[in-house]
PDB file of N, CA and C in Angstrom:
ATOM      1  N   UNK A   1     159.651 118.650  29.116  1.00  0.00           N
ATOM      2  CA  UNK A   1     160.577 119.279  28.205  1.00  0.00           C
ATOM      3  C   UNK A   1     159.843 119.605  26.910  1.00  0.00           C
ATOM      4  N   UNK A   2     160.055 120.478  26.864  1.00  0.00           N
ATOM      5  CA  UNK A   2     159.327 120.999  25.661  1.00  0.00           C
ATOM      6  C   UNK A   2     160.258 121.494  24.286  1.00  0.00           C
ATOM      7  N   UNK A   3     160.288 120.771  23.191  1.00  0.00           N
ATOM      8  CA  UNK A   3     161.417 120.686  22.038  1.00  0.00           C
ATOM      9  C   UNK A   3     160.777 121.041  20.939  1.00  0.00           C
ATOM     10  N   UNK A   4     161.241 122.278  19.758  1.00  0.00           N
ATOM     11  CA  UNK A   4     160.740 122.312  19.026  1.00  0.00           C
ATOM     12  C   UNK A   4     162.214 123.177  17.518  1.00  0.00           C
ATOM     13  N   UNK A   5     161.816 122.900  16.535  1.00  0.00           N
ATOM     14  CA  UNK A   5     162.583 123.098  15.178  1.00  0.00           C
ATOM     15  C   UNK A   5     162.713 124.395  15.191  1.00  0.00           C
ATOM     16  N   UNK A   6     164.129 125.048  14.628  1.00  0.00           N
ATOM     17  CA  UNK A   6     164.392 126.347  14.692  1.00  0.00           C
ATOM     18  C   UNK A   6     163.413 127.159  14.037  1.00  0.00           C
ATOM     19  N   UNK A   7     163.453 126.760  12.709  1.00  0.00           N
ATOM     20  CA  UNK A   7     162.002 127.967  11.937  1.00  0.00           C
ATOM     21  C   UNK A   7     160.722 128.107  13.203  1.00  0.00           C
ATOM     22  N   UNK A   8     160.135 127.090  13.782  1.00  0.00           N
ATOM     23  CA  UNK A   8     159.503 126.670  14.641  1.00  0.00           C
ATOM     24  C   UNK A   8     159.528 128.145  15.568  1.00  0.00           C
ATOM     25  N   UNK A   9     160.749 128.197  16.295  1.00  0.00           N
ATOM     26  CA  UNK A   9     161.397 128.825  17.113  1.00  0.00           C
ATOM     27  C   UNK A   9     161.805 130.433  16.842  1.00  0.00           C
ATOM     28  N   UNK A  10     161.895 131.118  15.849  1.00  0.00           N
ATOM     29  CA  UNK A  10     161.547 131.663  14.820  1.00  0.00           C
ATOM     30  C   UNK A  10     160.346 132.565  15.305  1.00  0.00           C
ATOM     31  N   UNK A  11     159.273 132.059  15.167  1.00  0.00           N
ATOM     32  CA  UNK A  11     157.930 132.888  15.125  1.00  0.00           C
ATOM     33  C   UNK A  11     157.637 132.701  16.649  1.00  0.00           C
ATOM     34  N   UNK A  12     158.004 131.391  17.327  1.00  0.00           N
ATOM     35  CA  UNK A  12     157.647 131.310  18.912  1.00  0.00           C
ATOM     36  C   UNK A  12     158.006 131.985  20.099  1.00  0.00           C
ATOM     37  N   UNK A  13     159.887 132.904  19.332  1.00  0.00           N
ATOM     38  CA  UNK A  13     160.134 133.176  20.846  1.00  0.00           C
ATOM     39  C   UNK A  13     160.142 133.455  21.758  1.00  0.00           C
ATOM     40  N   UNK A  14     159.067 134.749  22.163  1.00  0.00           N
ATOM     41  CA  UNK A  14     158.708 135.469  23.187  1.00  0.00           C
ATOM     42  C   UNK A  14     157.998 134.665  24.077  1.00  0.00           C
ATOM     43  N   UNK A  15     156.976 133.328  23.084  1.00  0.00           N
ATOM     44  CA  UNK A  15     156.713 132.536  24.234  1.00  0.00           C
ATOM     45  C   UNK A  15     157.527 131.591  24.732  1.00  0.00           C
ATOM     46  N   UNK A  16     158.205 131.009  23.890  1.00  0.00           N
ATOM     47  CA  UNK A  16     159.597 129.825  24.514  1.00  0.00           C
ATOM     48  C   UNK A  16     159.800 130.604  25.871  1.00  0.00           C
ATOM     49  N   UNK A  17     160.238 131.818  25.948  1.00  0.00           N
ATOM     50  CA  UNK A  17     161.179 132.890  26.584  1.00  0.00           C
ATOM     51  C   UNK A  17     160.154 132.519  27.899  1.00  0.00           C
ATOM     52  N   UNK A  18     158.962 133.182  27.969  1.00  0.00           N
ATOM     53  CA  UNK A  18     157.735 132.875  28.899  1.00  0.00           C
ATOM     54  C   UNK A  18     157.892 131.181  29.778  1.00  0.00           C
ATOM     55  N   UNK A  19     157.844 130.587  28.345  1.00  0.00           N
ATOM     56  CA  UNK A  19     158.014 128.727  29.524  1.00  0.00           C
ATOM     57  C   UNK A  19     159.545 129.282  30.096  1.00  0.00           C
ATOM     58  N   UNK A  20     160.205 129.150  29.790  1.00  0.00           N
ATOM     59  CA  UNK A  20     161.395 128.991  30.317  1.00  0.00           C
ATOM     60  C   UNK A  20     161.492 129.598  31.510  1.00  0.00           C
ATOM     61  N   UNK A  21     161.039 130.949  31.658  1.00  0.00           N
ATOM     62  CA  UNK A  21     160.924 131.388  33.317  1.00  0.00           C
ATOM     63  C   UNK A  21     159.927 131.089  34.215  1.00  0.00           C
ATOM     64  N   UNK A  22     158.989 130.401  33.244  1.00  0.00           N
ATOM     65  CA  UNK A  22     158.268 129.371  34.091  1.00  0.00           C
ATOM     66  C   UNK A  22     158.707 128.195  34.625  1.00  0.00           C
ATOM     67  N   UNK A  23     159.623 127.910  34.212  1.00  0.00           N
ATOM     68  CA  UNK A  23     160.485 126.541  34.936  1.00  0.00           C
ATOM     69  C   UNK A  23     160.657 125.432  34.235  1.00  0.00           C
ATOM     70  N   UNK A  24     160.255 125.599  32.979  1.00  0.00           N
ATOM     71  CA  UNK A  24     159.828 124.491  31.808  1.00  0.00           C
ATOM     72  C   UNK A  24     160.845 124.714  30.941  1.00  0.00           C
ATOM     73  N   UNK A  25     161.647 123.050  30.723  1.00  0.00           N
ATOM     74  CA  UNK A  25     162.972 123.400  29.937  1.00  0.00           C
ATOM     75  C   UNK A  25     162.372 123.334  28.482  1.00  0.00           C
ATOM     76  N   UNK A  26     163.144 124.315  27.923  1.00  0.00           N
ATOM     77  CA  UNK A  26     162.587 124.556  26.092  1.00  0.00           C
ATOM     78  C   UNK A  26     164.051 124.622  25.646  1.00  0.00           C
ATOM     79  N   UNK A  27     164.172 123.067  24.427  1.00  0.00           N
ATOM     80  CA  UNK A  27     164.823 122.831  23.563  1.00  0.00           C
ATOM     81  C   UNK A  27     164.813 123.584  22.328  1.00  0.00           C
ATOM     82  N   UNK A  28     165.743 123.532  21.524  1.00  0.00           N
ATOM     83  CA  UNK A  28     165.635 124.061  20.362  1.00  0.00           C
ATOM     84  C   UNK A  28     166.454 123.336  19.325  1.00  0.00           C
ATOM     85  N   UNK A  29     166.431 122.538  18.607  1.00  0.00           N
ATOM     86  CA  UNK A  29     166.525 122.012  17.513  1.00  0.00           C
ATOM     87  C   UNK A  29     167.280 122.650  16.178  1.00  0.00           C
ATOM     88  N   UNK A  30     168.270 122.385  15.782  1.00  0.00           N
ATOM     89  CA  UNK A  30     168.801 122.456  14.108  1.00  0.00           C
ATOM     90  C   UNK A  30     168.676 121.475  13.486  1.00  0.00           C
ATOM     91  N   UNK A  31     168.036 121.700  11.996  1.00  0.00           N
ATOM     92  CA  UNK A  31     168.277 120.977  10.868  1.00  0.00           C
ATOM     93  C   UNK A  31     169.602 119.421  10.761  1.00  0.00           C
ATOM     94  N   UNK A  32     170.664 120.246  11.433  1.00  0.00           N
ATOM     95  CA  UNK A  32     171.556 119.287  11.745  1.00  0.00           C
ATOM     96  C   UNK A  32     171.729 118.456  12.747  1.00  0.00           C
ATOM     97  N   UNK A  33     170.772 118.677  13.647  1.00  0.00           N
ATOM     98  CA  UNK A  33     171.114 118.052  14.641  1.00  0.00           C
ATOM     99  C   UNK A  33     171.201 117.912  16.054  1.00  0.00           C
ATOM    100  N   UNK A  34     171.772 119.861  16.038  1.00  0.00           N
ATOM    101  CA  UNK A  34     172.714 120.221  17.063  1.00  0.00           C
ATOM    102  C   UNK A  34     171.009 120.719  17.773  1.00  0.00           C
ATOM    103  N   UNK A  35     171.041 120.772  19.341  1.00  0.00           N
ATOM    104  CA  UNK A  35     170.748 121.217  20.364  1.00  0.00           C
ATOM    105  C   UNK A  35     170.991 122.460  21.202  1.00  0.00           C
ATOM    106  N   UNK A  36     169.993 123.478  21.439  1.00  0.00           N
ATOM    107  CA  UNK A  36     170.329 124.281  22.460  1.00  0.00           C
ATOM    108  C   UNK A  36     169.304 124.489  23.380  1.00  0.00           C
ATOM    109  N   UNK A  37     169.411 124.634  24.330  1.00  0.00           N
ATOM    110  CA  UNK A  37     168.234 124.799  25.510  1.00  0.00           C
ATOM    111  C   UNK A  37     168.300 126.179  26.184  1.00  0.00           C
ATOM    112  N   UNK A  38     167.286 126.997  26.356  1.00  0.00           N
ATOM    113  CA  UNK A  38     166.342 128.180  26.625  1.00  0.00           C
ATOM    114  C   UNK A  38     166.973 128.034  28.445  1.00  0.00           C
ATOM    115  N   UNK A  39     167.315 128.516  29.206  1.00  0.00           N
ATOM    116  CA  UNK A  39     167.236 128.525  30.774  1.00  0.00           C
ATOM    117  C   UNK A  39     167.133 130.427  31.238  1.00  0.00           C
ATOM    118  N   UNK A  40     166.688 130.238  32.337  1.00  0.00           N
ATOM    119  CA  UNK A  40     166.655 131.677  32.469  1.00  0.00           C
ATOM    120  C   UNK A  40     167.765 131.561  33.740  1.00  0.00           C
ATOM    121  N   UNK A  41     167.844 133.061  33.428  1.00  0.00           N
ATOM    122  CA  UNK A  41     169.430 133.402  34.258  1.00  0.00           C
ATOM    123  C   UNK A  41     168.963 134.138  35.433  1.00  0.00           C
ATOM    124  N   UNK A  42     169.675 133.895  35.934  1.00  0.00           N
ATOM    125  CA  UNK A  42     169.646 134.711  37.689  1.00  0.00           C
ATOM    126  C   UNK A  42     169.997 136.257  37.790  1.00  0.00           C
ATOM    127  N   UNK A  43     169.413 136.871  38.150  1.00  0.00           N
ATOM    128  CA  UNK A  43     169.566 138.190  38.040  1.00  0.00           C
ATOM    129  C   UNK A  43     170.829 138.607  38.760  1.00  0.00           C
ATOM    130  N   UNK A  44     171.667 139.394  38.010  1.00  0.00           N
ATOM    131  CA  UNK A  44     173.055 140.007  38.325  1.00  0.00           C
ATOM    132  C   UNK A  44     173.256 141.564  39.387  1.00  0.00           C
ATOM    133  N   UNK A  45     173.242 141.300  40.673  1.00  0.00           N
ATOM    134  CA  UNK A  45     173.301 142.619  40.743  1.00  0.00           C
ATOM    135  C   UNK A  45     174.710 143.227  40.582  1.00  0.00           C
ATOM    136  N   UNK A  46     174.579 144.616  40.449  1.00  0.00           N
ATOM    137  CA  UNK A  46     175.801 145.264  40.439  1.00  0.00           C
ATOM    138  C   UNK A  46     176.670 145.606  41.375  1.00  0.00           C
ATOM    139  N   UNK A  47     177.859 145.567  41.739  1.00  0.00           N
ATOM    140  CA  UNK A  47     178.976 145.580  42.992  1.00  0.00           C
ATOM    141  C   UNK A  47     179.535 147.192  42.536  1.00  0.00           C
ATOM    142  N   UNK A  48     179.531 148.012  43.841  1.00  0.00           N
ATOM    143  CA  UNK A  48     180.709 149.499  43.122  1.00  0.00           C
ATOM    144  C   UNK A  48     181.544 148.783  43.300  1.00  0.00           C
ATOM    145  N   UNK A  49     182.763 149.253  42.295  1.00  0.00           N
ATOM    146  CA  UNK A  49     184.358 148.920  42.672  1.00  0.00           C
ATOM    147  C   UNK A  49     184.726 150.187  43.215  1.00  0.00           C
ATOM    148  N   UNK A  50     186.019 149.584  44.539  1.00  0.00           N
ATOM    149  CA  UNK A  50     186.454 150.573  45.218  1.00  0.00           C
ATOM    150  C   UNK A  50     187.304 151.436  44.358  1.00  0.00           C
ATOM    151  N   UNK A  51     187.071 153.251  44.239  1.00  0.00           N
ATOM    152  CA  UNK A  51     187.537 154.114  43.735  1.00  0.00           C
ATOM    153  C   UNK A  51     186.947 154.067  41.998  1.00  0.00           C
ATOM    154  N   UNK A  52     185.740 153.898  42.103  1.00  0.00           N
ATOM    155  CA  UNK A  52     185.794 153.983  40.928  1.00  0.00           C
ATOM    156  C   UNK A  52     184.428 155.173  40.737  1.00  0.00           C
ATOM    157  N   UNK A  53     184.649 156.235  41.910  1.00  0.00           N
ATOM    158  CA  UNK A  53     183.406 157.154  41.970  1.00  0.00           C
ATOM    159  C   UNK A  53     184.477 158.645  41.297  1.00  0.00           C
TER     160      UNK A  53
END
């Protein structure tokens, strides 16, 4: 797990962004306290809806 301070986070993100779809969980840190974690998302494909051509 890899955790680091928002300013931190700030100048890092394109690489945070990089671990994270590497499989490596990246924390992110506030001043206060609070926690958020980096995950990468599953790609969405698109469905037609019927009648909507």
């Amino acid at each position: 797990m890899h955790q680091v301070h928002l300013k931190e986070a700030e100048t890092l993100l394109a690489e945070l962004i990089e671990e994270a779809a590497g499989g490596e969980e990246v924390v992110i840190t506030r001043s206060d306290g609070t926690s958020f974690k980096i995950v990468p998302m599953s790609e969405v494909k698109a469905t037609p809806k019927f009648g909507s051509a």
